[in-house]
PDB file of N, CA and C in Angstrom:
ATOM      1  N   UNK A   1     112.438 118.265  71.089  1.00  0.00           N
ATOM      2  CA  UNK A   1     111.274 117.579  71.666  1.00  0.00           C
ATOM      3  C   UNK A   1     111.214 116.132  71.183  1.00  0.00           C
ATOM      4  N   UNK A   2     111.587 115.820  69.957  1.00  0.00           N
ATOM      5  CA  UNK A   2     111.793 114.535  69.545  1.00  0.00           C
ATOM      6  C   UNK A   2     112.839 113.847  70.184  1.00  0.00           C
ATOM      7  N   UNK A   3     113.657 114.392  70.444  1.00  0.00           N
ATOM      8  CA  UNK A   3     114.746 113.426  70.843  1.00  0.00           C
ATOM      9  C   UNK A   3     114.002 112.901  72.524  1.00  0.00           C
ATOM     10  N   UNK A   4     113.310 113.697  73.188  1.00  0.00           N
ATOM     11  CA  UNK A   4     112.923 113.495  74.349  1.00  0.00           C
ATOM     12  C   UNK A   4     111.861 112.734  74.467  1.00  0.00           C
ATOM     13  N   UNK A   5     111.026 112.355  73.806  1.00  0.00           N
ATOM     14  CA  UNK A   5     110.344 111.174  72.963  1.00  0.00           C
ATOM     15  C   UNK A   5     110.732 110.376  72.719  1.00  0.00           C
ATOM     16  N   UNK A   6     111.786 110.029  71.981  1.00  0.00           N
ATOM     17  CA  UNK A   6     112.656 109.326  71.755  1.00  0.00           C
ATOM     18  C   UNK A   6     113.040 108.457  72.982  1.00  0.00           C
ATOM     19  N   UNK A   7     113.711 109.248  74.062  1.00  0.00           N
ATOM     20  CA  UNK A   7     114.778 108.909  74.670  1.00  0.00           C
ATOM     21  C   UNK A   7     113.191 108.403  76.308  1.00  0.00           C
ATOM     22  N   UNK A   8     112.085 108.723  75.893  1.00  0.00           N
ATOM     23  CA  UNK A   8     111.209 108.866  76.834  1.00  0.00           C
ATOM     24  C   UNK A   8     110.719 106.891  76.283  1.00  0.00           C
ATOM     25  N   UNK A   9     110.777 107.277  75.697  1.00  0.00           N
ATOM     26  CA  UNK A   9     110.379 105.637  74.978  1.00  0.00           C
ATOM     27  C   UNK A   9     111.176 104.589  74.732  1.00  0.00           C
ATOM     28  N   UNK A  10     112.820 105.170  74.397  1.00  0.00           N
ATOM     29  CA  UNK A  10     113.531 104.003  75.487  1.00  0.00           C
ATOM     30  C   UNK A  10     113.789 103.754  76.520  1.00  0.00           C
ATOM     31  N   UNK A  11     113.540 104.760  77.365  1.00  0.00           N
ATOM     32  CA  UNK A  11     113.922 104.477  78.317  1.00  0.00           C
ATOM     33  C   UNK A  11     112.850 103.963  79.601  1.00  0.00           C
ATOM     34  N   UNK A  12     111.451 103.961  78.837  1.00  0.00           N
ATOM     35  CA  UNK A  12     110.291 102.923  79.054  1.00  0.00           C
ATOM     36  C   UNK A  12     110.538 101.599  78.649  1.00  0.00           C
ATOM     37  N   UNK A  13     110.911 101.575  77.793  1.00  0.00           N
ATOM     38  CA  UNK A  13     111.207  99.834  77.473  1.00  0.00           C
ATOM     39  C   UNK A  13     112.583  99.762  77.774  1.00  0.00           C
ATOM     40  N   UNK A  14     113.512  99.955  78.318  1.00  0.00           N
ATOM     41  CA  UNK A  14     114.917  99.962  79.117  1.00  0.00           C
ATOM     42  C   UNK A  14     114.342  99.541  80.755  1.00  0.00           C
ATOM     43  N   UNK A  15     113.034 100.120  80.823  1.00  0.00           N
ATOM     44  CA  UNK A  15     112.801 100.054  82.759  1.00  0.00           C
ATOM     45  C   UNK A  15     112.254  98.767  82.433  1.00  0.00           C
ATOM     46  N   UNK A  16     111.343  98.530  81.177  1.00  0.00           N
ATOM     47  CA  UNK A  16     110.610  97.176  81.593  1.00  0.00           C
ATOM     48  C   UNK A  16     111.143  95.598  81.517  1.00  0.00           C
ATOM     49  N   UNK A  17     112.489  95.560  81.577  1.00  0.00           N
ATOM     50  CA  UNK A  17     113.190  94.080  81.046  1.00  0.00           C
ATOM     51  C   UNK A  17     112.859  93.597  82.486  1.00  0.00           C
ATOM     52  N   UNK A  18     111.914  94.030  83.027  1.00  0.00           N
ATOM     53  CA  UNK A  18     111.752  92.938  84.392  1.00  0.00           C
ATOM     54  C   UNK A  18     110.771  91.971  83.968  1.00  0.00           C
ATOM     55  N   UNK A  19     110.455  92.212  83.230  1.00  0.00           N
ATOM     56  CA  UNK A  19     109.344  90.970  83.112  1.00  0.00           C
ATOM     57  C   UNK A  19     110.345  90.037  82.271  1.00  0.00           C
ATOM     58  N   UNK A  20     111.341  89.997  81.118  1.00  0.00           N
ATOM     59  CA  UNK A  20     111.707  89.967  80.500  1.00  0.00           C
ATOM     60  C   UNK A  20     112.799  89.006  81.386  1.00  0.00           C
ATOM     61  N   UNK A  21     113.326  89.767  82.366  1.00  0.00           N
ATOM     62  CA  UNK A  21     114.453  89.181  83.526  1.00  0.00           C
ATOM     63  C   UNK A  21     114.024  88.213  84.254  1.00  0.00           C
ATOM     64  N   UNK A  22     112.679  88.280  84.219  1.00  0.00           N
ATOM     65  CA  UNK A  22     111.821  87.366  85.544  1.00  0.00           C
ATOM     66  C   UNK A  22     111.684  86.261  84.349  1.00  0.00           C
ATOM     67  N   UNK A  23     111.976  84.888  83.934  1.00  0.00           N
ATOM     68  CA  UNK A  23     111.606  83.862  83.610  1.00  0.00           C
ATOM     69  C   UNK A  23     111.496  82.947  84.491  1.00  0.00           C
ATOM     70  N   UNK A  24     111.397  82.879  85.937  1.00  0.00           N
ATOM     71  CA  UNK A  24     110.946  82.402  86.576  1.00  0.00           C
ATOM     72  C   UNK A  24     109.855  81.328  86.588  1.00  0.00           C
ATOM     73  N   UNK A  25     108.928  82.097  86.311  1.00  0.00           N
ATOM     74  CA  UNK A  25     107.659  81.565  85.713  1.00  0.00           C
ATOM     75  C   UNK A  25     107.857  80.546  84.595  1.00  0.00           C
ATOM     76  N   UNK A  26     108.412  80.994  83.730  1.00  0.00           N
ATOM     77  CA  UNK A  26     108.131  79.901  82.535  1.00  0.00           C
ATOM     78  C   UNK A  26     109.258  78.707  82.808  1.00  0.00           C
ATOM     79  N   UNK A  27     110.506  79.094  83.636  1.00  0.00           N
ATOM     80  CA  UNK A  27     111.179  78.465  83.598  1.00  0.00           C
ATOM     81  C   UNK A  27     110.781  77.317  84.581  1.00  0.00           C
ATOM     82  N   UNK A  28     109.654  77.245  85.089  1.00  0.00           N
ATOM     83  CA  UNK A  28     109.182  76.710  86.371  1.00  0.00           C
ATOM     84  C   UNK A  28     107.417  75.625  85.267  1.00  0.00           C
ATOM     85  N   UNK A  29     107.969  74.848  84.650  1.00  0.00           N
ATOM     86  CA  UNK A  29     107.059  74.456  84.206  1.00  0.00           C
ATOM     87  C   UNK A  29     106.752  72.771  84.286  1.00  0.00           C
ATOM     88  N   UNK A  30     106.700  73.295  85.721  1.00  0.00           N
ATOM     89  CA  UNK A  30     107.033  71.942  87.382  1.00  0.00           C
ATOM     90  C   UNK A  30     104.800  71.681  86.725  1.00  0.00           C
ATOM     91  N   UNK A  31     103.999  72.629  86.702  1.00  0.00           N
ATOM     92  CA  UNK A  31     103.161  72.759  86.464  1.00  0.00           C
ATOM     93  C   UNK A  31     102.468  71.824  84.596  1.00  0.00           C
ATOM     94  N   UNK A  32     103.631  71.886  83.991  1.00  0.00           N
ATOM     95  CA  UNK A  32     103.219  71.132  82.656  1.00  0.00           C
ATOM     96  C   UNK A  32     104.239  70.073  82.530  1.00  0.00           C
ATOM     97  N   UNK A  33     104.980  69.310  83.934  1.00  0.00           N
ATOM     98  CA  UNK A  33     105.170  68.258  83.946  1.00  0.00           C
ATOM     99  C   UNK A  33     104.583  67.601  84.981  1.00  0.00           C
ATOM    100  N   UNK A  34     103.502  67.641  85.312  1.00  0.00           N
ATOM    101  CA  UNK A  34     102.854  67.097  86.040  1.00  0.00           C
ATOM    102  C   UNK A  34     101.632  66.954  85.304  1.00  0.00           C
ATOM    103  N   UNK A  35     101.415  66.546  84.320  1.00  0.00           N
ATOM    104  CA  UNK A  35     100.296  66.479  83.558  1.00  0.00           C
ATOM    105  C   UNK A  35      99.149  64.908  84.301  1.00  0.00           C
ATOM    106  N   UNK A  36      99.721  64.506  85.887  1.00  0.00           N
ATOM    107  CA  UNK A  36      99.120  63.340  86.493  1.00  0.00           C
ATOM    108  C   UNK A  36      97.358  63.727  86.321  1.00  0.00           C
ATOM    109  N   UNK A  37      97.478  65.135  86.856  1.00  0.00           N
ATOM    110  CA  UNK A  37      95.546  65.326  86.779  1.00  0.00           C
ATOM    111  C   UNK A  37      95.476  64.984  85.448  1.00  0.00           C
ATOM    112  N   UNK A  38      95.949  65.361  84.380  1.00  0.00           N
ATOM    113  CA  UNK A  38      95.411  65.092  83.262  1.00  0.00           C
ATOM    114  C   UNK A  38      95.550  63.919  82.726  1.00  0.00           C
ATOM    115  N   UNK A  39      96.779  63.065  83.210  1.00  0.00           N
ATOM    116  CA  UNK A  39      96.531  61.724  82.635  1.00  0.00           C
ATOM    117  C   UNK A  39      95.681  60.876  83.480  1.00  0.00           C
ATOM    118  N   UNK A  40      94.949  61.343  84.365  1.00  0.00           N
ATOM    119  CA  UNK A  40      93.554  60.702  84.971  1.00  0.00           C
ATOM    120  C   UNK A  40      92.111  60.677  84.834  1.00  0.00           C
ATOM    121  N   UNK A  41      92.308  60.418  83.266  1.00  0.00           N
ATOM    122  CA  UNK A  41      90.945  60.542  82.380  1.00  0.00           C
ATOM    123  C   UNK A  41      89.852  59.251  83.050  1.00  0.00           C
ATOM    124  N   UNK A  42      89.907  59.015  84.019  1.00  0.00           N
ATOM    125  CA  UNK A  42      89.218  58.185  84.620  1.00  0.00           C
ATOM    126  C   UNK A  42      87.955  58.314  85.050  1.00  0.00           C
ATOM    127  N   UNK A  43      87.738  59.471  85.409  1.00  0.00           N
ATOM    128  CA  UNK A  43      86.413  60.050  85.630  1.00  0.00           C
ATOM    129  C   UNK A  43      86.018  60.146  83.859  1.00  0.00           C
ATOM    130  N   UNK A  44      86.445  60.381  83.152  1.00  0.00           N
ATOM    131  CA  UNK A  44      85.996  60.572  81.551  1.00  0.00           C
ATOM    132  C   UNK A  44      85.569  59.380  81.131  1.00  0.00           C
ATOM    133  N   UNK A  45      86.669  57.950  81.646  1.00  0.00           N
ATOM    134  CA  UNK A  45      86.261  56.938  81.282  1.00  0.00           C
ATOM    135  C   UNK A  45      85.115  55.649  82.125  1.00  0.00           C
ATOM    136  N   UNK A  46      84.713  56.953  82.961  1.00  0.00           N
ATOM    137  CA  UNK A  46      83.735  56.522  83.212  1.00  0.00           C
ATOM    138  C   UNK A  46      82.001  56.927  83.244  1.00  0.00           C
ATOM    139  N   UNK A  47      81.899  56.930  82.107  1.00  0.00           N
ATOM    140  CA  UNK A  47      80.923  57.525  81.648  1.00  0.00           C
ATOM    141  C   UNK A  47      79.181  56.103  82.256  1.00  0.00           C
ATOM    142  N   UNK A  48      79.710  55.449  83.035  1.00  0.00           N
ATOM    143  CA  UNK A  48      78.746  54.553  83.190  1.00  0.00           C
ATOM    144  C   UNK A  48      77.341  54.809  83.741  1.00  0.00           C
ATOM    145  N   UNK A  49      77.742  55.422  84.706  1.00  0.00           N
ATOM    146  CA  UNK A  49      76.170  56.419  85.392  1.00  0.00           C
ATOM    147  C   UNK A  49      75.896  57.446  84.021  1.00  0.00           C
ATOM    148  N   UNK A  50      75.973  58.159  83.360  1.00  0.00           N
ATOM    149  CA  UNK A  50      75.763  58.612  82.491  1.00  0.00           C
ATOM    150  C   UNK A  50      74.769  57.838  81.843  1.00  0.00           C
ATOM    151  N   UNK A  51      75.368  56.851  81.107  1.00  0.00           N
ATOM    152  CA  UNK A  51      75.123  55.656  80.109  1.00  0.00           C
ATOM    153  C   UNK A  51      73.522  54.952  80.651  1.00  0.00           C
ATOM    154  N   UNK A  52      73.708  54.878  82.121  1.00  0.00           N
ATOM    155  CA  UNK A  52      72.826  53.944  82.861  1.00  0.00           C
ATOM    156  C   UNK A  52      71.949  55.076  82.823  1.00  0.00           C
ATOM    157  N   UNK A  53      71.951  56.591  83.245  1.00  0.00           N
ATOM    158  CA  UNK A  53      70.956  57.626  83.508  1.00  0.00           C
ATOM    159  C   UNK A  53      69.876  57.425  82.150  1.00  0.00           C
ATOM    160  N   UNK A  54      70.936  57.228  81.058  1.00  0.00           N
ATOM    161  CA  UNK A  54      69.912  57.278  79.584  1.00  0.00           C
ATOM    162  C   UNK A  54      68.902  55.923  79.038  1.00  0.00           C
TER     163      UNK A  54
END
């Protein structure tokens, strides 16, 4: 019964290297070189209506 436990639990983590296979995703980090929204602190640096509201 142990060995079938065993062999039940590798062979659960033997099925799951798809996520593992899929780097797709991370390899695709088209998303954290485009940091343009974020280097458009422009709305931040404009805090003037703010400033004027107070």
């Amino acid at each position: 019964p142990v060995d079938d436990v065993v062999k039940a639990e590798v062979t659960e983590k033997a099925e799951k290297p798809a996520k593992a296979e899929k780097p797709a995703k991370a390899e695709k980090p088209a998303k954290a070189e485009k940091p343009a929204k974020a280097e458009k602190p422009a709305k931040a640096e404009k805090p003037t209506k703010a400033e004027k509201s107070e």
